[in-house]
N, C-alpha and C. Protein backbone atom coordinates (compact mmCIF):
# COMPACT_ATOMS: atom_id res chain seq x y z
N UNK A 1 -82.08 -2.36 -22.83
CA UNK A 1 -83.49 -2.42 -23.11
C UNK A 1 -84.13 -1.16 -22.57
N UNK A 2 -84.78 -0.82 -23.70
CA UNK A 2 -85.59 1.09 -22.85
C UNK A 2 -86.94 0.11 -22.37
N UNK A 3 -87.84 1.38 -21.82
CA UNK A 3 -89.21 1.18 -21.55
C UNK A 3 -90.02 0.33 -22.58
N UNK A 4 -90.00 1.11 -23.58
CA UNK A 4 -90.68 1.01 -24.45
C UNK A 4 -90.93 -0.91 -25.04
N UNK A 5 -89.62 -1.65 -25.18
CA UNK A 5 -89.23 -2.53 -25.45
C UNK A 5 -89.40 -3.63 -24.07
N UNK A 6 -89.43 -2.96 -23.05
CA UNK A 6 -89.71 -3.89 -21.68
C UNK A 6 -91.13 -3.99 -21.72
N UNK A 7 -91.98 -2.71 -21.75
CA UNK A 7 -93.17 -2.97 -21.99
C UNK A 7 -93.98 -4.08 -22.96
N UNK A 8 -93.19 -3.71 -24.14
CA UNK A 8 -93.64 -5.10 -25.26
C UNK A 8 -93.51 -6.26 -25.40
N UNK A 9 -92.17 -6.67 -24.50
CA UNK A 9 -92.19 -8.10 -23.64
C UNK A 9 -93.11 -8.27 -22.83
N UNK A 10 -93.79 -7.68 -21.73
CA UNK A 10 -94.84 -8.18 -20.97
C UNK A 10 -95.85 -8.13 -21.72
N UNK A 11 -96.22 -7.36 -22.19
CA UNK A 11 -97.83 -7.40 -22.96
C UNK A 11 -97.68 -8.57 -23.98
N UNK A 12 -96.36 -9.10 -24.70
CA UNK A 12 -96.49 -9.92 -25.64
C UNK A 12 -96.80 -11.23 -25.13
N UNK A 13 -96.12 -11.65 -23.68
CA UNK A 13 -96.25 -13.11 -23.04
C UNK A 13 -96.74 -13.68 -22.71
N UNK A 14 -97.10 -14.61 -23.10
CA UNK A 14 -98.13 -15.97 -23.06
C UNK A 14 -97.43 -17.00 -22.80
N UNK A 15 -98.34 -17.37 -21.33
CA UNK A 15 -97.85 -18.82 -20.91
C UNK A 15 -97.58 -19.97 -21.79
N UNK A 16 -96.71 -20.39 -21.51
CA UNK A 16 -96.13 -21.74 -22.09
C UNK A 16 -96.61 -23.18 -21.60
N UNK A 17 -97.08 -24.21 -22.59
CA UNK A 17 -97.52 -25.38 -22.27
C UNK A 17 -96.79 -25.81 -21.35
N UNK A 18 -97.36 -26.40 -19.98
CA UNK A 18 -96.08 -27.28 -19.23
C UNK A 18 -95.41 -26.32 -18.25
N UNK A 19 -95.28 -25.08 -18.12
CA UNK A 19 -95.18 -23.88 -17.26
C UNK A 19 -95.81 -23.16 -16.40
N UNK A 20 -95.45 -22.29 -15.57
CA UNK A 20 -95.94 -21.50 -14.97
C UNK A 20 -96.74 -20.29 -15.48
N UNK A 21 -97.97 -19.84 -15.57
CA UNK A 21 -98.31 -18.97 -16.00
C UNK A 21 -97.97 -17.32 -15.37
N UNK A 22 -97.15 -17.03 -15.68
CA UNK A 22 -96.63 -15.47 -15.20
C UNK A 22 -97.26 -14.58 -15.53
N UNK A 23 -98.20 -14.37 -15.70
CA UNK A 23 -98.74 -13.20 -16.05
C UNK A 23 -98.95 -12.13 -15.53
N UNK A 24 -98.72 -12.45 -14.32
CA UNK A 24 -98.83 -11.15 -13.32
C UNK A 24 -98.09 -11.08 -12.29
N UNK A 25 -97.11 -9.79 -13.06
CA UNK A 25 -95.86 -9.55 -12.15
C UNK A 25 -96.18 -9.41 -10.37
N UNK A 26 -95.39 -9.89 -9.65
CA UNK A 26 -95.81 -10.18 -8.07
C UNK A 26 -94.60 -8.65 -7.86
N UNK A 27 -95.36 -8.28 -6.49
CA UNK A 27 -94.45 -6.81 -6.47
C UNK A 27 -93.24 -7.36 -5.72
N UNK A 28 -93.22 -8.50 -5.12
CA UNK A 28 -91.71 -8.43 -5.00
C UNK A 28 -90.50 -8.72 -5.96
N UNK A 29 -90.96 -8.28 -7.27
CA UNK A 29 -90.13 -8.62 -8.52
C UNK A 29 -90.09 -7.09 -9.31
N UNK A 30 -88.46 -6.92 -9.52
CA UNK A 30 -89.12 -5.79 -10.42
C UNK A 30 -88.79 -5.92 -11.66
N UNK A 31 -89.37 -5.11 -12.61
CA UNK A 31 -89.81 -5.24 -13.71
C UNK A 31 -88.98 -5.73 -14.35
N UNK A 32 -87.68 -5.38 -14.70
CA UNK A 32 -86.44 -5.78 -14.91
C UNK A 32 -85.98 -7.63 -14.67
N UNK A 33 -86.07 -7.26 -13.57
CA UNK A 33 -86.31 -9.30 -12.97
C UNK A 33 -87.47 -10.07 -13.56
N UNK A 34 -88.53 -9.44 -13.64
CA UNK A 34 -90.02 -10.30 -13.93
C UNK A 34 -89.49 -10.35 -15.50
N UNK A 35 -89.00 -9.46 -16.42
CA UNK A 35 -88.33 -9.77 -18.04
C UNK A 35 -87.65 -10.75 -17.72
N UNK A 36 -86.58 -10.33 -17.02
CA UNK A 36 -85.70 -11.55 -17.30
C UNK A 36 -85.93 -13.05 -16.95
N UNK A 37 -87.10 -12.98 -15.79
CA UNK A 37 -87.66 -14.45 -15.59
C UNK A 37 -88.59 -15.33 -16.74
N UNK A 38 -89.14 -14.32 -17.33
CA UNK A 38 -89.94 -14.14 -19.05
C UNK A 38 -89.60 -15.34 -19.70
N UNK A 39 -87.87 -13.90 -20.29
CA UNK A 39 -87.24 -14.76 -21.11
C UNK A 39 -86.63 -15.96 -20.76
N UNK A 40 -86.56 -16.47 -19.38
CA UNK A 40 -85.90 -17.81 -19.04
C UNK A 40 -86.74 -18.62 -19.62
N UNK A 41 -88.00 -18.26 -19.20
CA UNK A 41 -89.14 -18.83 -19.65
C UNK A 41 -89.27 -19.74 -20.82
N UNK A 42 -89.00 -18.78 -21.85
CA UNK A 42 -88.86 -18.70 -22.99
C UNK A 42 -88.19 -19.51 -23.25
N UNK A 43 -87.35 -19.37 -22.75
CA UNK A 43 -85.90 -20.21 -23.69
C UNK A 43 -86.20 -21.38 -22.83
N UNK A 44 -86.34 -21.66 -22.30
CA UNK A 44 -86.16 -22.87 -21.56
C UNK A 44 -87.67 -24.40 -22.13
N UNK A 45 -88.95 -23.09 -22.04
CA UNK A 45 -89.75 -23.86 -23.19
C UNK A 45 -89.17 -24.27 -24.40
N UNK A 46 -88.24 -22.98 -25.35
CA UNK A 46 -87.91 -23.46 -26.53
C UNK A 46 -86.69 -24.40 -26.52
N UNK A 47 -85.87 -24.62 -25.78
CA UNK A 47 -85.23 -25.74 -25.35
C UNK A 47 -85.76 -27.19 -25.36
N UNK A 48 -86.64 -27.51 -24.42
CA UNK A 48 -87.76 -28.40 -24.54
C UNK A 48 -87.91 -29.13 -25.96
N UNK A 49 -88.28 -28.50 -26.63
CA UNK A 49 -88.27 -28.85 -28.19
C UNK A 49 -87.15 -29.42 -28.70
N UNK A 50 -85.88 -29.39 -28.09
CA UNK A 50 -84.58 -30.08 -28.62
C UNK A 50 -84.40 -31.02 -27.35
N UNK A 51 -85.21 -30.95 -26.68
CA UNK A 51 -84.60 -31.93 -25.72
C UNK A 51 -83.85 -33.31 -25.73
N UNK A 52 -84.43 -34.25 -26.92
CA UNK A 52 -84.01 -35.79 -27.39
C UNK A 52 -82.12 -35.51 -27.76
N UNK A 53 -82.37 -34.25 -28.78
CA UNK A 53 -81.09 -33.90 -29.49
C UNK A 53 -79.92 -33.62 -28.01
N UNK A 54 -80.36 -32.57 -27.49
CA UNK A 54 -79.34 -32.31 -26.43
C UNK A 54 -79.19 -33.27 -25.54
N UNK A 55 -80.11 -34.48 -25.10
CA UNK A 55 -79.69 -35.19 -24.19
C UNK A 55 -78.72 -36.14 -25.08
N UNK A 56 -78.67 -36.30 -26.46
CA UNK A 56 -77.77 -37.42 -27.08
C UNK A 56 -76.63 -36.74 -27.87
N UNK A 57 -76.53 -35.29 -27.86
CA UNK A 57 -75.66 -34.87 -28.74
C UNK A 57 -75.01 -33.89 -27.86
N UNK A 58 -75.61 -33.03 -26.72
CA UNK A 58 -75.25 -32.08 -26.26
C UNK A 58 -75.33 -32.48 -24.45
N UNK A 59 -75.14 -33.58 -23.96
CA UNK A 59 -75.29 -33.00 -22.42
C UNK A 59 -74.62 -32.54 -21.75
N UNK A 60 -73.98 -31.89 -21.56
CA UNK A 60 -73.37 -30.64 -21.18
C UNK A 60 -74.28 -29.04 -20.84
N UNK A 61 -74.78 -29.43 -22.25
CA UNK A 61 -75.71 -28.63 -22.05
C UNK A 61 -76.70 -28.85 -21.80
N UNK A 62 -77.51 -29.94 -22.16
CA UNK A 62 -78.64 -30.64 -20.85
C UNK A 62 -78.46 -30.36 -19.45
N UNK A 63 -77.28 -30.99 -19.11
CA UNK A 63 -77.52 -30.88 -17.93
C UNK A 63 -77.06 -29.06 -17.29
N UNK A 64 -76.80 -28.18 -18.05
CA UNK A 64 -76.95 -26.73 -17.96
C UNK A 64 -78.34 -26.07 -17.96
N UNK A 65 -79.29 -26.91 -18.85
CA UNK A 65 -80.91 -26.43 -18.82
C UNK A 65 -81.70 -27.21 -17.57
N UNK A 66 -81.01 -28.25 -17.17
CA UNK A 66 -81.48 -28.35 -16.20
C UNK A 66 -81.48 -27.52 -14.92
N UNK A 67 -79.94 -27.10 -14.98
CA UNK A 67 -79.56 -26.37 -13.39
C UNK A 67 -80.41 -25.03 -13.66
N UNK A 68 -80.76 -24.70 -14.91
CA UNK A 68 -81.05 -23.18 -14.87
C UNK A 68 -82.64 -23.35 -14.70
N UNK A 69 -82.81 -24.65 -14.89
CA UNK A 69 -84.93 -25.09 -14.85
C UNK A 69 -85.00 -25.06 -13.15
N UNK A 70 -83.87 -25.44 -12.81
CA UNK A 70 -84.53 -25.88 -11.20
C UNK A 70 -84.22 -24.03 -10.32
N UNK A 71 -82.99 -23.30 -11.09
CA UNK A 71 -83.28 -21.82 -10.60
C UNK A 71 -84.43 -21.57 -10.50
N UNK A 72 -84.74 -21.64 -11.74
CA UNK A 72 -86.24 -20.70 -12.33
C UNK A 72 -87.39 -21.27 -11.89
N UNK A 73 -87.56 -22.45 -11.27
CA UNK A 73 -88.33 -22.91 -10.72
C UNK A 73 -88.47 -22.54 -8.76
N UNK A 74 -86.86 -22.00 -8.88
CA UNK A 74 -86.94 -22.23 -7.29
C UNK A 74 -87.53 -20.58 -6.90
N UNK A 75 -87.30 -19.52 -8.28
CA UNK A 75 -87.40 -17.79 -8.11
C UNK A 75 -89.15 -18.08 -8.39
N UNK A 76 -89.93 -18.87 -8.86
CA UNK A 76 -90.87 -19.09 -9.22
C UNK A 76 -91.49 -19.35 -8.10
N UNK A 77 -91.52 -20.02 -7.20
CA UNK A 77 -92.30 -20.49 -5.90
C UNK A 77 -91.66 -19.32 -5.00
N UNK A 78 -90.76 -18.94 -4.55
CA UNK A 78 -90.31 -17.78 -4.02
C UNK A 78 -91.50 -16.43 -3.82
N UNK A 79 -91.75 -16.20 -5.15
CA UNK A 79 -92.19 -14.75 -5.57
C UNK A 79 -93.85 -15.21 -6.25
N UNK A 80 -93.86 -16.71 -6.78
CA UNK A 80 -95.57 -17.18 -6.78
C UNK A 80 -96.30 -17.75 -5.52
N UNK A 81 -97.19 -17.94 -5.62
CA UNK A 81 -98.05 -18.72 -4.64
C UNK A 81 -98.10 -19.84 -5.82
N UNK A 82 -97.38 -20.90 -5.74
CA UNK A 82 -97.08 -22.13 -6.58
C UNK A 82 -98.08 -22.77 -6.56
N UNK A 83 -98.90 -22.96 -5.27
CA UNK A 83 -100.22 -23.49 -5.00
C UNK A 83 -101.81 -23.06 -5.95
N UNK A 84 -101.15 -21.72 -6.34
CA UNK A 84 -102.65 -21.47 -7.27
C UNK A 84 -102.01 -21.34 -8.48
N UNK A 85 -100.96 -21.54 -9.12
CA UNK A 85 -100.33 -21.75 -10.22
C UNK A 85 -100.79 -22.77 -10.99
């Protein structure tokens, strides 16, 4: 990923229903990390949307979106003030 393309991930991201609003990278994250926390983001909202399916067709992988929800939740309070979130 160049600049150019890291840049257009942050300016494009909009909080997700039910999430943390990230919008503003905390400096103990760098830019690189704050993308990639993004796209967890991301995917993990768009996951959500299959949730019924993966818990009856796929848990395996349910329970894989889970372990990676409670990461991203745990780098989330870490590096947010969870309290004004």
């Amino acid at each position: 990923m160049n600049k150019k393309e890291a840049d257009q991930i942050i300016k494009n991201y909009k909080p997700h229903p039910g999430f943390y609003d990230l919008s503003e990278r905390p400096a103990t994250l760098t830019k690189v990390e704050y993308i990639k926390l993004l796209k967890i983001q991301a995917y993990l909202a768009w996951q959500e949307n299959n949730k019924k399916y993966l818990i009856k067709w796929e848990p395996i992988q349910w329970q894989e979106m889970k372990e990676l929800s409670a990461d991203y939740q745990g780098i989330v309070a870490e590096h947010w003030d969870v309290n004004k979130l």
